[in-house]
C-alpha atoms as a PDB file:
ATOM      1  CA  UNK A   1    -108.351  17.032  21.886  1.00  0.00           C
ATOM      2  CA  UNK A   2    -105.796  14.672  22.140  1.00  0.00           C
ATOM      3  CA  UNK A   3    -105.475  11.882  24.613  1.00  0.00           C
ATOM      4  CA  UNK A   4    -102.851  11.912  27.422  1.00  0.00           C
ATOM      5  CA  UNK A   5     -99.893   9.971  26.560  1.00  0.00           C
ATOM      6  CA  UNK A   6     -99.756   7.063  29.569  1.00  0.00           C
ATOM      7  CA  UNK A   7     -95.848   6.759  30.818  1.00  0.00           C
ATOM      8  CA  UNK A   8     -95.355   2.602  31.450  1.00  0.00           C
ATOM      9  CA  UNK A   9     -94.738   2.248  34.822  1.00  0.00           C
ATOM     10  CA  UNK A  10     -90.691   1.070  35.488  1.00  0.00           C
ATOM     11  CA  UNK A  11     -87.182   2.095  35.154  1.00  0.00           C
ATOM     12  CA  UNK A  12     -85.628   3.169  32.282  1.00  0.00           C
ATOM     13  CA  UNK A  13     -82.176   1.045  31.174  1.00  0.00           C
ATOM     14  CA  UNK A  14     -80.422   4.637  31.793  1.00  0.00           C
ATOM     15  CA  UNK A  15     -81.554   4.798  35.282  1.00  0.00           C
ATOM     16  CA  UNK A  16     -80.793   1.338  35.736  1.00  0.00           C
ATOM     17  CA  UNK A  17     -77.069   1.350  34.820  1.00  0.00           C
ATOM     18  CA  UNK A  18     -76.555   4.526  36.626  1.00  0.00           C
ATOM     19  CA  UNK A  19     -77.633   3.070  39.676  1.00  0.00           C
ATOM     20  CA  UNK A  20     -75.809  -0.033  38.623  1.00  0.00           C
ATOM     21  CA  UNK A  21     -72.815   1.715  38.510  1.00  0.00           C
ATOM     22  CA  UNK A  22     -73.206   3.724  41.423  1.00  0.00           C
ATOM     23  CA  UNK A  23     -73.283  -0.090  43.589  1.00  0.00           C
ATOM     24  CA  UNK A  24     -70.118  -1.282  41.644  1.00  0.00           C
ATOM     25  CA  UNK A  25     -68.299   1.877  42.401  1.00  0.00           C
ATOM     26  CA  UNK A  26     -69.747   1.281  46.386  1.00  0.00           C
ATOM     27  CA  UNK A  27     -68.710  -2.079  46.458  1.00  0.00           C
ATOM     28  CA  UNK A  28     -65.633  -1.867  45.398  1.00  0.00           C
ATOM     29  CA  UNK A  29     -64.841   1.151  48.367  1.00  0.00           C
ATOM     30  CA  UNK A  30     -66.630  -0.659  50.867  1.00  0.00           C
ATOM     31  CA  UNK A  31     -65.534  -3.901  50.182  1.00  0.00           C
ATOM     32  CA  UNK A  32     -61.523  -3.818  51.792  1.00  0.00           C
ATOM     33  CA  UNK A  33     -62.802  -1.692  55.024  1.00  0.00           C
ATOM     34  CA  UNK A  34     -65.846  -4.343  55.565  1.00  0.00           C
ATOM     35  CA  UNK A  35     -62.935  -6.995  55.532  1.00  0.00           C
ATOM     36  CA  UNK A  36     -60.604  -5.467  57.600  1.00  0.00           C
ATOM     37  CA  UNK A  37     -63.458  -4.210  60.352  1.00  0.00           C
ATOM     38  CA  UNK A  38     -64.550  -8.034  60.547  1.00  0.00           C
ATOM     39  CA  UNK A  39     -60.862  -9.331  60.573  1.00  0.00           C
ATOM     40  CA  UNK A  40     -60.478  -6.869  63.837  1.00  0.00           C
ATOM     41  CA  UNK A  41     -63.858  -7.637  65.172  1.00  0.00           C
ATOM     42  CA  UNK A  42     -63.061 -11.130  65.153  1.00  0.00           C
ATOM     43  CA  UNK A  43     -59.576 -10.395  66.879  1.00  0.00           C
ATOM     44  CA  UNK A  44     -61.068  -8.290  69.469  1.00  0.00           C
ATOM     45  CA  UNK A  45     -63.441 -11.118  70.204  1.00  0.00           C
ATOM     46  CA  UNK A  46     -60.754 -13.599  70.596  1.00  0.00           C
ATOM     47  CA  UNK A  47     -58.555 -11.516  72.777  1.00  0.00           C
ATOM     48  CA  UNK A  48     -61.669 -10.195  75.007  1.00  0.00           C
ATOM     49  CA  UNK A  49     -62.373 -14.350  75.047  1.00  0.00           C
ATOM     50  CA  UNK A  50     -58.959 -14.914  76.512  1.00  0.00           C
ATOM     51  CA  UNK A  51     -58.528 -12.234  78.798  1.00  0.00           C
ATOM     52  CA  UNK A  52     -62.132 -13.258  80.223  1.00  0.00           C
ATOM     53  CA  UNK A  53     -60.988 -17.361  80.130  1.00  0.00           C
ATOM     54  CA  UNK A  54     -57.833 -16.000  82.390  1.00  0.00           C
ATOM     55  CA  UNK A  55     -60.389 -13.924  84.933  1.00  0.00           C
ATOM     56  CA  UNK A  56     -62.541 -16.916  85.402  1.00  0.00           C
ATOM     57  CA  UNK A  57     -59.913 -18.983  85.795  1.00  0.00           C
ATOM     58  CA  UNK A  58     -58.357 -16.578  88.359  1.00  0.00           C
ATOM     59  CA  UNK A  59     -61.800 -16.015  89.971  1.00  0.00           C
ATOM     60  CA  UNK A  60     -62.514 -20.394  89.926  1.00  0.00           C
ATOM     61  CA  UNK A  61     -59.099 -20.900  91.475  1.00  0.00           C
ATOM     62  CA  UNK A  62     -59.346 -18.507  94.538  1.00  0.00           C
ATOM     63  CA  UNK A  63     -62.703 -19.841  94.977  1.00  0.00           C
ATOM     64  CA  UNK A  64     -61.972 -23.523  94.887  1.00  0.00           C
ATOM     65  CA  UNK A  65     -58.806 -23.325  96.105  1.00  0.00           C
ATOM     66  CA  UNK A  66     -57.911 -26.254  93.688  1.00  0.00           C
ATOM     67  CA  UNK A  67     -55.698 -24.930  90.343  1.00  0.00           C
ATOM     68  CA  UNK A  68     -57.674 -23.889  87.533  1.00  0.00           C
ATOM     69  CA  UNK A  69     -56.461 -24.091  84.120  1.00  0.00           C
ATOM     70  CA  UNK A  70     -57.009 -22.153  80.298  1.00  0.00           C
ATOM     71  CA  UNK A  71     -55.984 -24.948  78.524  1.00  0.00           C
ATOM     72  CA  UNK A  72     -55.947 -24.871  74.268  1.00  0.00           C
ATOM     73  CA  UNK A  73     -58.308 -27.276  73.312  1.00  0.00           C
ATOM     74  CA  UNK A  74     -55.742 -29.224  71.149  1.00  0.00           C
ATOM     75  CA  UNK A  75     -51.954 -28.478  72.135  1.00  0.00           C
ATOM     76  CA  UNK A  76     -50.509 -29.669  68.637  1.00  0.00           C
ATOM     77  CA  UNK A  77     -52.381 -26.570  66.860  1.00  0.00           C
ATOM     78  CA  UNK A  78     -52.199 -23.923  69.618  1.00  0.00           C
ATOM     79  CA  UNK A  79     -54.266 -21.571  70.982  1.00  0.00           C
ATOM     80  CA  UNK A  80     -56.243 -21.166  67.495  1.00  0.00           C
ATOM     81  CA  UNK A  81     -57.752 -24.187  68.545  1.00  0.00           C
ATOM     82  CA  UNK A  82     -59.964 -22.278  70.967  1.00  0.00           C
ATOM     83  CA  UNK A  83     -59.501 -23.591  74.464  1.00  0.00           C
ATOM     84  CA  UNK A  84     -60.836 -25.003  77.811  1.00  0.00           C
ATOM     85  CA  UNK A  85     -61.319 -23.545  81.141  1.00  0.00           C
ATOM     86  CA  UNK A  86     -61.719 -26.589  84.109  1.00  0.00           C
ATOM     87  CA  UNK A  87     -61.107 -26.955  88.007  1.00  0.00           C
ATOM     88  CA  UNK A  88     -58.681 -29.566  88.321  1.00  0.00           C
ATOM     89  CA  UNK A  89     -60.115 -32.056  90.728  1.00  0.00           C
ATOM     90  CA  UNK A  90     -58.177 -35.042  91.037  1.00  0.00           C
ATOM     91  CA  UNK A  91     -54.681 -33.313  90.901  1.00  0.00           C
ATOM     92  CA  UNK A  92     -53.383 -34.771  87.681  1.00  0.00           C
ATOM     93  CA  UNK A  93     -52.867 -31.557  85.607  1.00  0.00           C
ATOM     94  CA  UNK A  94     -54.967 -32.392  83.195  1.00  0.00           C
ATOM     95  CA  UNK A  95     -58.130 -32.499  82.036  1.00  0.00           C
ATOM     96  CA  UNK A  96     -60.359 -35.706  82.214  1.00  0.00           C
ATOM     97  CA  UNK A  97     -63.926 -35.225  81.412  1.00  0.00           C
ATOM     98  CA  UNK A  98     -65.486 -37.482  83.891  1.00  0.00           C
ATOM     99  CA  UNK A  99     -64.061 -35.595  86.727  1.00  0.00           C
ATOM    100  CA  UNK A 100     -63.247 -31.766  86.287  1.00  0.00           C
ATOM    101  CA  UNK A 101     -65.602 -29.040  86.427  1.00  0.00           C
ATOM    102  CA  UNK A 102     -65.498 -27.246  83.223  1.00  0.00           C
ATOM    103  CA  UNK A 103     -66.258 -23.408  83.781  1.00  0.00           C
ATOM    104  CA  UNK A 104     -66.065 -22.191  79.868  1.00  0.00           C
ATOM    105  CA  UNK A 105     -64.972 -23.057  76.168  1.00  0.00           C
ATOM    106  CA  UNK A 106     -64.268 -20.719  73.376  1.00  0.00           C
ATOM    107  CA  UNK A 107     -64.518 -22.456  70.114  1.00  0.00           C
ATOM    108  CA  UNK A 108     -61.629 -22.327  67.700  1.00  0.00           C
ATOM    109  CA  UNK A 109     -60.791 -19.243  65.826  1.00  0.00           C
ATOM    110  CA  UNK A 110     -60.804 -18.103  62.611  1.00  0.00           C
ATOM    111  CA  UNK A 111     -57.957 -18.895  60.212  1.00  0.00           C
ATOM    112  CA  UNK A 112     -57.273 -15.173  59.776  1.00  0.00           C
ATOM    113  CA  UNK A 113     -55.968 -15.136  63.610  1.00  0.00           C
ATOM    114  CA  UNK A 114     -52.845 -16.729  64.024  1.00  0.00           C
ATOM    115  CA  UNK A 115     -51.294 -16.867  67.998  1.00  0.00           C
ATOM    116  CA  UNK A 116     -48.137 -16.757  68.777  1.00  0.00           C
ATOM    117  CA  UNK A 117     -47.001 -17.290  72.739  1.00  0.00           C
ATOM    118  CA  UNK A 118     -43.793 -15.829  74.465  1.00  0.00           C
ATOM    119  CA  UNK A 119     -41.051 -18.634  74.563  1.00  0.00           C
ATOM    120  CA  UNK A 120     -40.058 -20.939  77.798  1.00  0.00           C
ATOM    121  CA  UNK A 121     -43.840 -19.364  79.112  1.00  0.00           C
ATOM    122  CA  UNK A 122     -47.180 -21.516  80.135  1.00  0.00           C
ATOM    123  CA  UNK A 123     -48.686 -20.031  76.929  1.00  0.00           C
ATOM    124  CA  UNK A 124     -45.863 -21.948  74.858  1.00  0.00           C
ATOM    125  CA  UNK A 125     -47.153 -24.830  76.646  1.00  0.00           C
ATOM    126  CA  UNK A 126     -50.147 -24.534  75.835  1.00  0.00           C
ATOM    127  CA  UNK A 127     -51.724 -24.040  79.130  1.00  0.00           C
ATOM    128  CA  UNK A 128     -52.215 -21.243  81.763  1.00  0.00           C
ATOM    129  CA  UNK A 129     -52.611 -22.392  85.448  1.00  0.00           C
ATOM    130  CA  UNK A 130     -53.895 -20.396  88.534  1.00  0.00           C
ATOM    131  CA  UNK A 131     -53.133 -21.888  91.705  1.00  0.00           C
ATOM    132  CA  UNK A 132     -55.659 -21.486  94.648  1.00  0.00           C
ATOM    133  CA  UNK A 133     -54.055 -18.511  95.945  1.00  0.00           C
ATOM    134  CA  UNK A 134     -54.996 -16.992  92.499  1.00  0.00           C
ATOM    135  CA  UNK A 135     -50.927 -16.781  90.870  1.00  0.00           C
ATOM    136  CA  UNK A 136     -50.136 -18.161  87.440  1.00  0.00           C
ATOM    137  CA  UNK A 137     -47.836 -21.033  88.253  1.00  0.00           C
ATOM    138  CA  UNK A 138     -46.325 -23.544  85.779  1.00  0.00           C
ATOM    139  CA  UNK A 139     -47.487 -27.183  86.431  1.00  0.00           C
ATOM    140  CA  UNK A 140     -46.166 -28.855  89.095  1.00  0.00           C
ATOM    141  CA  UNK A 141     -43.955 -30.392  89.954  1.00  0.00           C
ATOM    142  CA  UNK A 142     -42.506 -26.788  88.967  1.00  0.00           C
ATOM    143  CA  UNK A 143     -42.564 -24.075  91.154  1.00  0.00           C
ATOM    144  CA  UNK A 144     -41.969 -21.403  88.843  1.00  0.00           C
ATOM    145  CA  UNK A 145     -44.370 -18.519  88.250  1.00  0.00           C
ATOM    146  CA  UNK A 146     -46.687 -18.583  84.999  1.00  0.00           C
ATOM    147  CA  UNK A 147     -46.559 -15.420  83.778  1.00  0.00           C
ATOM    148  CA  UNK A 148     -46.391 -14.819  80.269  1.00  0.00           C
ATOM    149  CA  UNK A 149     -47.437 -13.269  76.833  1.00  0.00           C
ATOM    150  CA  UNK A 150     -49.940 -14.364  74.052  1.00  0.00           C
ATOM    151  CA  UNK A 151     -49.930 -12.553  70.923  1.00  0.00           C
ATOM    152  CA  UNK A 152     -52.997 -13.035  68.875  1.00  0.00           C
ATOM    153  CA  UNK A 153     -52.751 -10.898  65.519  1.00  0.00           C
ATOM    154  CA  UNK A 154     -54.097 -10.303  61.651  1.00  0.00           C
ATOM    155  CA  UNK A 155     -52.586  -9.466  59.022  1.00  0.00           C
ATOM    156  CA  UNK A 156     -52.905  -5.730  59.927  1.00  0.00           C
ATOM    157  CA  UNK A 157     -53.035  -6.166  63.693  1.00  0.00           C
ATOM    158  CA  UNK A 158     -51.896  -7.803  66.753  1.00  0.00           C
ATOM    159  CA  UNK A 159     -52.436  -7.438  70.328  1.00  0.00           C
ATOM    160  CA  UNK A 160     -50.634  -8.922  73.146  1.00  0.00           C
ATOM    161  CA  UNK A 161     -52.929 -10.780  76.406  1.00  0.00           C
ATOM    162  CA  UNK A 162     -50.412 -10.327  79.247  1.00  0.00           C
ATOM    163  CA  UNK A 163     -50.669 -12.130  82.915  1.00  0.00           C
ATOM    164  CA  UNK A 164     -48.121 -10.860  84.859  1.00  0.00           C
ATOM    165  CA  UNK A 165     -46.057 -12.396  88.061  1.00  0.00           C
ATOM    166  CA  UNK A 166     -49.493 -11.247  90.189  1.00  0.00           C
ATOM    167  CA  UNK A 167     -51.480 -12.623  88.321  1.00  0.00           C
ATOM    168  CA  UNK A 168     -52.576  -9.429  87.080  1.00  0.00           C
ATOM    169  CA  UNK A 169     -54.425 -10.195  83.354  1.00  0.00           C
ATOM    170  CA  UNK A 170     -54.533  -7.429  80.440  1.00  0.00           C
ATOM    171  CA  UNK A 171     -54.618  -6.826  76.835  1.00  0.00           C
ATOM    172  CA  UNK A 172     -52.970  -4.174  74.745  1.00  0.00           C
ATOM    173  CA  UNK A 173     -52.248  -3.125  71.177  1.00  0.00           C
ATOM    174  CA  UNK A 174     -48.867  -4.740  70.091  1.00  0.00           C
ATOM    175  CA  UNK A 175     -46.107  -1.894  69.963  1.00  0.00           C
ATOM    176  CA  UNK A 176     -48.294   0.850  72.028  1.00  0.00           C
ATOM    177  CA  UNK A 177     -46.333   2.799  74.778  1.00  0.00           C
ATOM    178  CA  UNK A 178     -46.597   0.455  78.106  1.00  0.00           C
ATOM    179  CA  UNK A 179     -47.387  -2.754  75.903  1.00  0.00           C
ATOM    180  CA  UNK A 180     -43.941  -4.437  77.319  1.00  0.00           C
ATOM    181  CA  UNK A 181     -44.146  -7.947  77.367  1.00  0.00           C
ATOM    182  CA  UNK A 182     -43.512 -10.311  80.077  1.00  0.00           C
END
């Protein structure tokens, strides 16, 4: 009789560049889409951000009855800067940290988002003010209303944050029917 033949335990190197080249080929599909879902994952997360900065503010003012500001945490770089929600306390328009309730702060975003605010609007600015009847206003001394557009976008995608003359706050695709600006 002869002895069993034992089989090493293992892969063989034809089963390992098979399944080598069955990862490359994955990779290489999977790769682009991961990109682009966590380019618009991060987008969505900024926009949903905003739209809930505006709503508290909204919410802080008609509480307080004191204006409440979304303010970008550093004017000179925009609204990628991330940005600042506060009760304005002392009536300076502005924010001083000794003395204003801050309600939230997003942190910056990523490089991939880039913002881009309506002209001659509060977002241009910088800023977004509710006064304590709960209307976006510009600063005073102004009396004007604060309505406005934010565009936040990709490179493959863009969405528009909208507060309209009521103050009403709301986020759409960029070029969908009913996405007008304001």
């Amino acid at each position: 009789m002869r002895p069993a033949r034992r089989r090493s335990a293992g892969f063989t190197l034809i089963e390992l560049l098979v399944t080598f080249a069955i990862a490359t080929v994955l990779m290489l599909v999977a790769g682009p889409s991961f990109i682009d879902y966590r380019r618009n994952s991060e987008l969505s997360d900024a926009v949903s951000g905003l739209v809930l900065a505006a709503g508290s503010a909204k919410s802080a003012a008609l509480k307080s009855g004191r204006n409440v500001y979304v303010q970008a945490q550093d004017t000179s770089t925009g609204w990628t800067s991330g940005w600042l929600v506060f009760t304005d306390n002392n009536w300076n328009n502005a924010y001083d940290a000794g003395t204003d309730d801050v309600i939230l702060r997003h942190e910056p975003l990523s490089s991939e988002i880039a913002s881009a605010p309506a002209a001659s609007t509060p977002f241009a600015a910088g800023y977004l003010m509710f006064n304590g009847a709960g209307f976006p206003r510009i600063k005073p001394p102004g009396t004007g209303v604060g309505n406005g557009t934010l565009t936040l976008s990709t490179s493959k995608r863009s969405t528009n944050v909208i507060i309209d003359t009521t103050g009403r706050i709301r986020s759409c695709k960029t070029g969908t029917a009913g996405c007008t600006t304001t």
